[in-house]
N, C-alpha and C. Protein backbone atom coordinates (compact mmCIF):
# COMPACT_ATOMS: atom_id res chain seq x y z
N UNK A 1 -141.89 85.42 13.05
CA UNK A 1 -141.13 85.15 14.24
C UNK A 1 -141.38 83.71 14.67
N UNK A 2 -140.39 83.20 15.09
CA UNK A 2 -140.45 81.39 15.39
C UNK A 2 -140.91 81.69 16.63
N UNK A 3 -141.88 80.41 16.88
CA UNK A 3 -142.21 80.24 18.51
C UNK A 3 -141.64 78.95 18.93
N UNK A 4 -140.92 79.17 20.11
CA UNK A 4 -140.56 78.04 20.83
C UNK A 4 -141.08 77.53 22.31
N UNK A 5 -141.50 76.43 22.61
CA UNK A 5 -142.39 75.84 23.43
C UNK A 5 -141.12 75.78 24.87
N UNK A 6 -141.66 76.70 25.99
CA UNK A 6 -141.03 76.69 27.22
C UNK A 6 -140.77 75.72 27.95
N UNK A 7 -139.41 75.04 28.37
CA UNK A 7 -139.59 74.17 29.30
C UNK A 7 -138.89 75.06 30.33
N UNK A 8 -139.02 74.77 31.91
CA UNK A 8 -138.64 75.50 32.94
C UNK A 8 -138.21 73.79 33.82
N UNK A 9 -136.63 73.75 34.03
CA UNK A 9 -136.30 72.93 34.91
C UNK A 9 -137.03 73.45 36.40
N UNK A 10 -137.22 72.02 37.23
CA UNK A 10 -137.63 72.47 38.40
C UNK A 10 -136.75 72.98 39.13
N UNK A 11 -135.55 72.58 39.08
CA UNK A 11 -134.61 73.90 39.89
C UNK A 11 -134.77 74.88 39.83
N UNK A 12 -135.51 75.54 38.97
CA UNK A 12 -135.92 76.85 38.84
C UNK A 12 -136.37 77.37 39.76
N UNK A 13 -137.70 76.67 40.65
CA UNK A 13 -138.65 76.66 41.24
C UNK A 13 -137.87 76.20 42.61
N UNK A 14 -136.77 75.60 42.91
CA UNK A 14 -135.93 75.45 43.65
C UNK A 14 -135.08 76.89 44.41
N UNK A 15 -134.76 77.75 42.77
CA UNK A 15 -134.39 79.48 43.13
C UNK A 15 -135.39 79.83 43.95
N UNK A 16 -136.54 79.54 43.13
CA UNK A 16 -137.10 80.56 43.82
C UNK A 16 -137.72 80.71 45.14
N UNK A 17 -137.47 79.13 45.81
CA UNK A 17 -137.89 79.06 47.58
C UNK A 17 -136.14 79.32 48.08
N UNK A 18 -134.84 79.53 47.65
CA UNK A 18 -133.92 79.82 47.99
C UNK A 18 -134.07 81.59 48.09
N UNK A 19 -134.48 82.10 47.14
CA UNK A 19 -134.41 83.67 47.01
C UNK A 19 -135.44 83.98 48.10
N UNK A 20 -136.55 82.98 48.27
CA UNK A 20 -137.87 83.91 49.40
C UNK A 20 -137.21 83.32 50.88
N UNK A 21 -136.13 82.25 50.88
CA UNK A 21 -136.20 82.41 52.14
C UNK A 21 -134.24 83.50 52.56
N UNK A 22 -133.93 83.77 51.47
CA UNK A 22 -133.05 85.30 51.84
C UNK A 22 -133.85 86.32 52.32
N UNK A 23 -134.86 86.21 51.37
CA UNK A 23 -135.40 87.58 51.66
C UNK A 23 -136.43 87.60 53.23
N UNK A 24 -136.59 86.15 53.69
CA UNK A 24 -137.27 86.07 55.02
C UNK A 24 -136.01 86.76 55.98
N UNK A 25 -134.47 86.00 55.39
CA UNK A 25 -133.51 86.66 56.83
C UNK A 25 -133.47 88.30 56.46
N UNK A 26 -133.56 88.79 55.78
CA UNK A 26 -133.43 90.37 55.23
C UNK A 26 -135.17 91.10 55.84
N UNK A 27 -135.89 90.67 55.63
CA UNK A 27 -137.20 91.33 55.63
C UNK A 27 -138.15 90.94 56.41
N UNK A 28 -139.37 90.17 55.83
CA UNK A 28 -140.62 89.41 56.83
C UNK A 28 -140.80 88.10 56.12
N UNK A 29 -141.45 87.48 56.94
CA UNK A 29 -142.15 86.38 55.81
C UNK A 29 -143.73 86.24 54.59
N UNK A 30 -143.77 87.74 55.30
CA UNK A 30 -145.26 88.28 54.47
C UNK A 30 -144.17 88.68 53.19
N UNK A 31 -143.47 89.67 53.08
CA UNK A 31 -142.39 89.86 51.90
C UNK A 31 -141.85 88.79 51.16
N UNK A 32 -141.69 87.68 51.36
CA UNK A 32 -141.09 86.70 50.88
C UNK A 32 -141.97 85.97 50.04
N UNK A 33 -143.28 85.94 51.07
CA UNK A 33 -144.55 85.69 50.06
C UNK A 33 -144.57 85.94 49.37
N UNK A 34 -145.20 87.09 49.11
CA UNK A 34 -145.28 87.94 48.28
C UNK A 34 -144.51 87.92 47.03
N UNK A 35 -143.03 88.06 47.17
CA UNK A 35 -141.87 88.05 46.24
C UNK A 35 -141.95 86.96 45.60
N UNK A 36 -142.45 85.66 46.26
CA UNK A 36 -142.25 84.28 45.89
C UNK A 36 -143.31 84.07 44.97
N UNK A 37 -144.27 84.30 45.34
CA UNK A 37 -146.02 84.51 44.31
C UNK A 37 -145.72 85.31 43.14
N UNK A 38 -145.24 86.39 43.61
CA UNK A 38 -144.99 87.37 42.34
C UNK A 38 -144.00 86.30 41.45
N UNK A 39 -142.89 86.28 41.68
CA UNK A 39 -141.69 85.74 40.92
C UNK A 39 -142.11 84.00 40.30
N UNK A 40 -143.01 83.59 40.75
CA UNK A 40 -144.07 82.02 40.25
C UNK A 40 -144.89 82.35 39.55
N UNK A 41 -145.22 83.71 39.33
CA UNK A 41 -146.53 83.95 38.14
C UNK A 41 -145.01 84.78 37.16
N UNK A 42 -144.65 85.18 37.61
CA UNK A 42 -143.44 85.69 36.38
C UNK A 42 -143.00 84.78 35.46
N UNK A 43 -142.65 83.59 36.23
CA UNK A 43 -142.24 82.12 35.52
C UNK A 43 -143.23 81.33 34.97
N UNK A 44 -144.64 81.58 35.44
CA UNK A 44 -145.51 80.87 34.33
C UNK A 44 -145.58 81.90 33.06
N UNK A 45 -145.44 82.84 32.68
CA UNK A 45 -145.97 84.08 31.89
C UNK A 45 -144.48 83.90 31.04
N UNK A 46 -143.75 83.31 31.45
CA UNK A 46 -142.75 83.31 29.90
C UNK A 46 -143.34 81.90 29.27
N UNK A 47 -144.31 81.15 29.33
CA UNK A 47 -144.84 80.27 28.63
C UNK A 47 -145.69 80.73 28.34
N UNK A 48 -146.65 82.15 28.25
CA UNK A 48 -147.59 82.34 27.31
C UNK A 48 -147.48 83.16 26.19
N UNK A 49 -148.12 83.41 25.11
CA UNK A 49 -147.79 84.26 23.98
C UNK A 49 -147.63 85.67 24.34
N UNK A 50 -148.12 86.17 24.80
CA UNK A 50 -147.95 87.45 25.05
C UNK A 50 -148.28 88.10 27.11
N UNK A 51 -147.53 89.02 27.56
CA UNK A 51 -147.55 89.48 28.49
C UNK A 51 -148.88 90.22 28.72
N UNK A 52 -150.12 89.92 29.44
CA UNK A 52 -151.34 91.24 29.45
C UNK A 52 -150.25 92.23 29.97
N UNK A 53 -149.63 91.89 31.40
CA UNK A 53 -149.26 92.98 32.22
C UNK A 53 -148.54 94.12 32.05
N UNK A 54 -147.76 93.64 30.76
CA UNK A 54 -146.52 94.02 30.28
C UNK A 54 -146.89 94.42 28.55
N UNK A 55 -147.99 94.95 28.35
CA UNK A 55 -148.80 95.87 27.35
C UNK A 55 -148.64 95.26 26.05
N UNK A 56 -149.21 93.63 26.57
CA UNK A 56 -148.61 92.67 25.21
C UNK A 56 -147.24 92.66 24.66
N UNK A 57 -146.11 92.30 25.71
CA UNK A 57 -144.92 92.22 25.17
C UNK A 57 -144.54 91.16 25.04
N UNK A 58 -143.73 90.63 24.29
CA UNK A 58 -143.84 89.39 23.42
C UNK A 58 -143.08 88.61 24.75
N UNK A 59 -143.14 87.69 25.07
CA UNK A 59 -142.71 86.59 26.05
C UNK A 59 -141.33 85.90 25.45
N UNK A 60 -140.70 84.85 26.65
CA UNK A 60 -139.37 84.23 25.98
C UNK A 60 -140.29 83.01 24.74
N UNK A 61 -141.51 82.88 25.12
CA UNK A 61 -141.50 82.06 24.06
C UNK A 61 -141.57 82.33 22.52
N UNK A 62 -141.44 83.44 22.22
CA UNK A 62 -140.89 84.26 21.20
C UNK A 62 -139.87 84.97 20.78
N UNK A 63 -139.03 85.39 22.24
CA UNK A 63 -137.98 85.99 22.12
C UNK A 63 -136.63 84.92 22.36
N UNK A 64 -137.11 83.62 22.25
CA UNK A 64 -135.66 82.80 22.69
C UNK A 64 -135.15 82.80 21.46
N UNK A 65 -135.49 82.85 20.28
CA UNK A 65 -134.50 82.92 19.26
C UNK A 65 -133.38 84.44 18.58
N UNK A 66 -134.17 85.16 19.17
CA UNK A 66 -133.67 86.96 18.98
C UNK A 66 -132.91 87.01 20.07
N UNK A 67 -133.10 86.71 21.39
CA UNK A 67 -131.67 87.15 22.30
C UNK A 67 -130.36 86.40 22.32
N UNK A 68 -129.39 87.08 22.36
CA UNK A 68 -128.37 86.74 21.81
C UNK A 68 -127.60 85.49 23.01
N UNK A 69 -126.43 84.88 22.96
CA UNK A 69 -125.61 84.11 23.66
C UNK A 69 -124.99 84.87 24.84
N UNK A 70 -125.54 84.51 26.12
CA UNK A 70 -124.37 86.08 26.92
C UNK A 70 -123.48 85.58 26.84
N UNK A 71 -122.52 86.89 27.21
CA UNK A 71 -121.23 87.33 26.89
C UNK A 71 -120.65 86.63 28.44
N UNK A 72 -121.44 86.75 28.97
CA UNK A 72 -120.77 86.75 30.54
C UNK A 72 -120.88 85.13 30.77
N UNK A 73 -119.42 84.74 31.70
CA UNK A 73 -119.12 83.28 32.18
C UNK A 73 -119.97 83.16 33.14
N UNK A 74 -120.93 83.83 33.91
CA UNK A 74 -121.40 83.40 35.41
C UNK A 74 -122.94 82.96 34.88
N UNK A 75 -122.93 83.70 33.40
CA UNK A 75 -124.60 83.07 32.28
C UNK A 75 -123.95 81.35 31.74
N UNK A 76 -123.31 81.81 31.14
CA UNK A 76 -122.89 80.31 30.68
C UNK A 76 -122.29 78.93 31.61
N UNK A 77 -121.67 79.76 32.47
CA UNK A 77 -121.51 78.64 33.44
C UNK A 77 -122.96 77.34 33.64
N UNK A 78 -124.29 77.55 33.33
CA UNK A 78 -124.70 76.94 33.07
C UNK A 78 -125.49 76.50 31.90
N UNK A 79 -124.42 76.84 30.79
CA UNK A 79 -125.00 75.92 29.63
C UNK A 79 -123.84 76.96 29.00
N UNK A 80 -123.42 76.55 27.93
CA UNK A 80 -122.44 76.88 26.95
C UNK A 80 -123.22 78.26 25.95
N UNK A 81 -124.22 77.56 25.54
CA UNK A 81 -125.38 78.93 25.14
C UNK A 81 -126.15 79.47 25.52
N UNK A 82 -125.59 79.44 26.70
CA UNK A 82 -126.90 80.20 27.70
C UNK A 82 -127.34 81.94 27.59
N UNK A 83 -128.46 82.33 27.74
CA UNK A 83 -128.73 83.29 27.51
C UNK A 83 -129.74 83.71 28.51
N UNK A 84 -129.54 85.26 28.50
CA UNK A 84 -130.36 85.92 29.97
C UNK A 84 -131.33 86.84 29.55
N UNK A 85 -132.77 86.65 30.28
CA UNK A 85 -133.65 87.38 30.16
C UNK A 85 -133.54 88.20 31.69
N UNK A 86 -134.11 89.37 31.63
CA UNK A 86 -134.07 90.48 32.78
C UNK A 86 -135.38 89.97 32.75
N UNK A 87 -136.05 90.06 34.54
CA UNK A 87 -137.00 90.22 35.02
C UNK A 87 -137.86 91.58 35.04
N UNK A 88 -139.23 91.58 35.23
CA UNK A 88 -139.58 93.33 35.52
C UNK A 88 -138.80 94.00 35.60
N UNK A 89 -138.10 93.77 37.04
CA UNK A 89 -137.99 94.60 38.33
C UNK A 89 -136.90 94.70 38.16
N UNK A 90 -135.59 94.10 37.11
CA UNK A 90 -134.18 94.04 36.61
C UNK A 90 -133.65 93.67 37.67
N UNK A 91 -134.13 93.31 38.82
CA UNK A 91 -133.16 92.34 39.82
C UNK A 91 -132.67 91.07 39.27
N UNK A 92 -133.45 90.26 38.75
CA UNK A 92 -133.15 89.00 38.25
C UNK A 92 -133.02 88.98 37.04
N UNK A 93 -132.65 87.57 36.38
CA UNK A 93 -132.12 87.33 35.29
C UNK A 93 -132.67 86.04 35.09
N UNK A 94 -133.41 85.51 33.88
CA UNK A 94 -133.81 84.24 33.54
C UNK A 94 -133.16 83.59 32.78
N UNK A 95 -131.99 82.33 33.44
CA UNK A 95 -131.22 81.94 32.24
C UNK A 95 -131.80 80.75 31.64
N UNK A 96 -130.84 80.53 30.47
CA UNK A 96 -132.47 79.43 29.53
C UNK A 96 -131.22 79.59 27.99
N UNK A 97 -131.37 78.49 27.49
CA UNK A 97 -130.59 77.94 26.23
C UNK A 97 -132.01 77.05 25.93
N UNK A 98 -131.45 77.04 24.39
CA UNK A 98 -132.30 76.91 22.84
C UNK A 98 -131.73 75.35 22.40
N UNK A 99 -132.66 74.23 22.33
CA UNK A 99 -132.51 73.32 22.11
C UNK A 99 -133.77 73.10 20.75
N UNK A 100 -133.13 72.95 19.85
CA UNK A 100 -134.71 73.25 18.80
C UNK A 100 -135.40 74.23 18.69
N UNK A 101 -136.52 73.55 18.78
CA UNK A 101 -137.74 74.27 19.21
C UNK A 101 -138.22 74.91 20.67
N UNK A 102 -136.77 73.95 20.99
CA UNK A 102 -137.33 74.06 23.07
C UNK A 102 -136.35 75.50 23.37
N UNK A 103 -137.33 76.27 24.39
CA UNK A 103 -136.23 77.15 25.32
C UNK A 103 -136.58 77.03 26.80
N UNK A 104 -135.11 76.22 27.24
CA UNK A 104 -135.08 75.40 28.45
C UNK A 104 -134.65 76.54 29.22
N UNK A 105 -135.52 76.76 30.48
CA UNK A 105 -135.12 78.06 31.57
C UNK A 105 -134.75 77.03 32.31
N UNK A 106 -133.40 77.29 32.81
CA UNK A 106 -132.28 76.93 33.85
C UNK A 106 -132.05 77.53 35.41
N UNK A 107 -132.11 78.32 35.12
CA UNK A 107 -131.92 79.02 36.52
C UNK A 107 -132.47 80.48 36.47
N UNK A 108 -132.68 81.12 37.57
CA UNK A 108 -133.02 82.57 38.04
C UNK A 108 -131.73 82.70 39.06
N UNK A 109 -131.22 84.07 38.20
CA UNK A 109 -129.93 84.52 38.93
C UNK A 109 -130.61 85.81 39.39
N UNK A 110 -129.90 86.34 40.71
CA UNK A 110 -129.52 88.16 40.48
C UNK A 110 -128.78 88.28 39.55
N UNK A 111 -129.21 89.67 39.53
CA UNK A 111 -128.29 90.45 38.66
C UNK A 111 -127.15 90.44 38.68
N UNK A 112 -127.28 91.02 40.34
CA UNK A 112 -125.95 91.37 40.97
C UNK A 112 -124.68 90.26 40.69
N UNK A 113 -125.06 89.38 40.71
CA UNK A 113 -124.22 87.95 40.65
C UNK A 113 -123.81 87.80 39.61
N UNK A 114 -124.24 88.63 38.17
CA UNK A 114 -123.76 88.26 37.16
C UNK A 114 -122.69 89.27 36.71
N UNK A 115 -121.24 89.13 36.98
CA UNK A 115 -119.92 89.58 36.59
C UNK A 115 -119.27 88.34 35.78
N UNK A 116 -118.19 89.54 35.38
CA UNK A 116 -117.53 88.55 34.23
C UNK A 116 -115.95 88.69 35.29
């Protein structure tokens, strides 16, 4: 299996103080924490070889060459080959295209958001 070395644009990290402060108007700001910590160790852990949490499951930095191109325009809308990883919790979606060796994570979508 090829390994490819993670890059994560900082917009990424941009989602993810956009998603904790929805979830401040929806919930608390202890929740948002929380969500925001959780979802920042989620995003470092697709740069390591394997998941502890996740009973050694192989990470995107192994799986960016096996998942396929999505199908859906609201994935590609940012990048032509863009492709989506599901989070834990299947709320989110990690999008990210294959440049080489590199698999560049682009954005964190909902789910919900992703229609064709």
């Amino acid at each position: 299996m090829k390994e490819y070395t993670v890059r994560i644009l900082d917009t990424v990290f941009a989602d993810i103080d956009d998603i904790a402060n929805y979830i401040v108007d929806v919930s608390t700001p202890e929740h948002a924490a929380k969500y925001a910590r959780e979802l920042q160790a989620d995003m470092k852990k697709v740069q390591w070889t394997f998941d502890s949490e996740a009973e050694n499951r192989p990470t995107l930095r192994y799986l960016a060459g096996i998942i396929p191109v999505s199908r859906y325009r609201a994935v590609r809308h940012y990048h032509p080959h863009a492709k989506q990883l599901r989070t834990r919790n299947k709320k989110l979606n990690i999008i990210f295209h294959v440049e080489g060796s590199l698999a560049i994570v682009d954005k964190i979508l909902a789910s919900k958001m992703i229609i064709n």
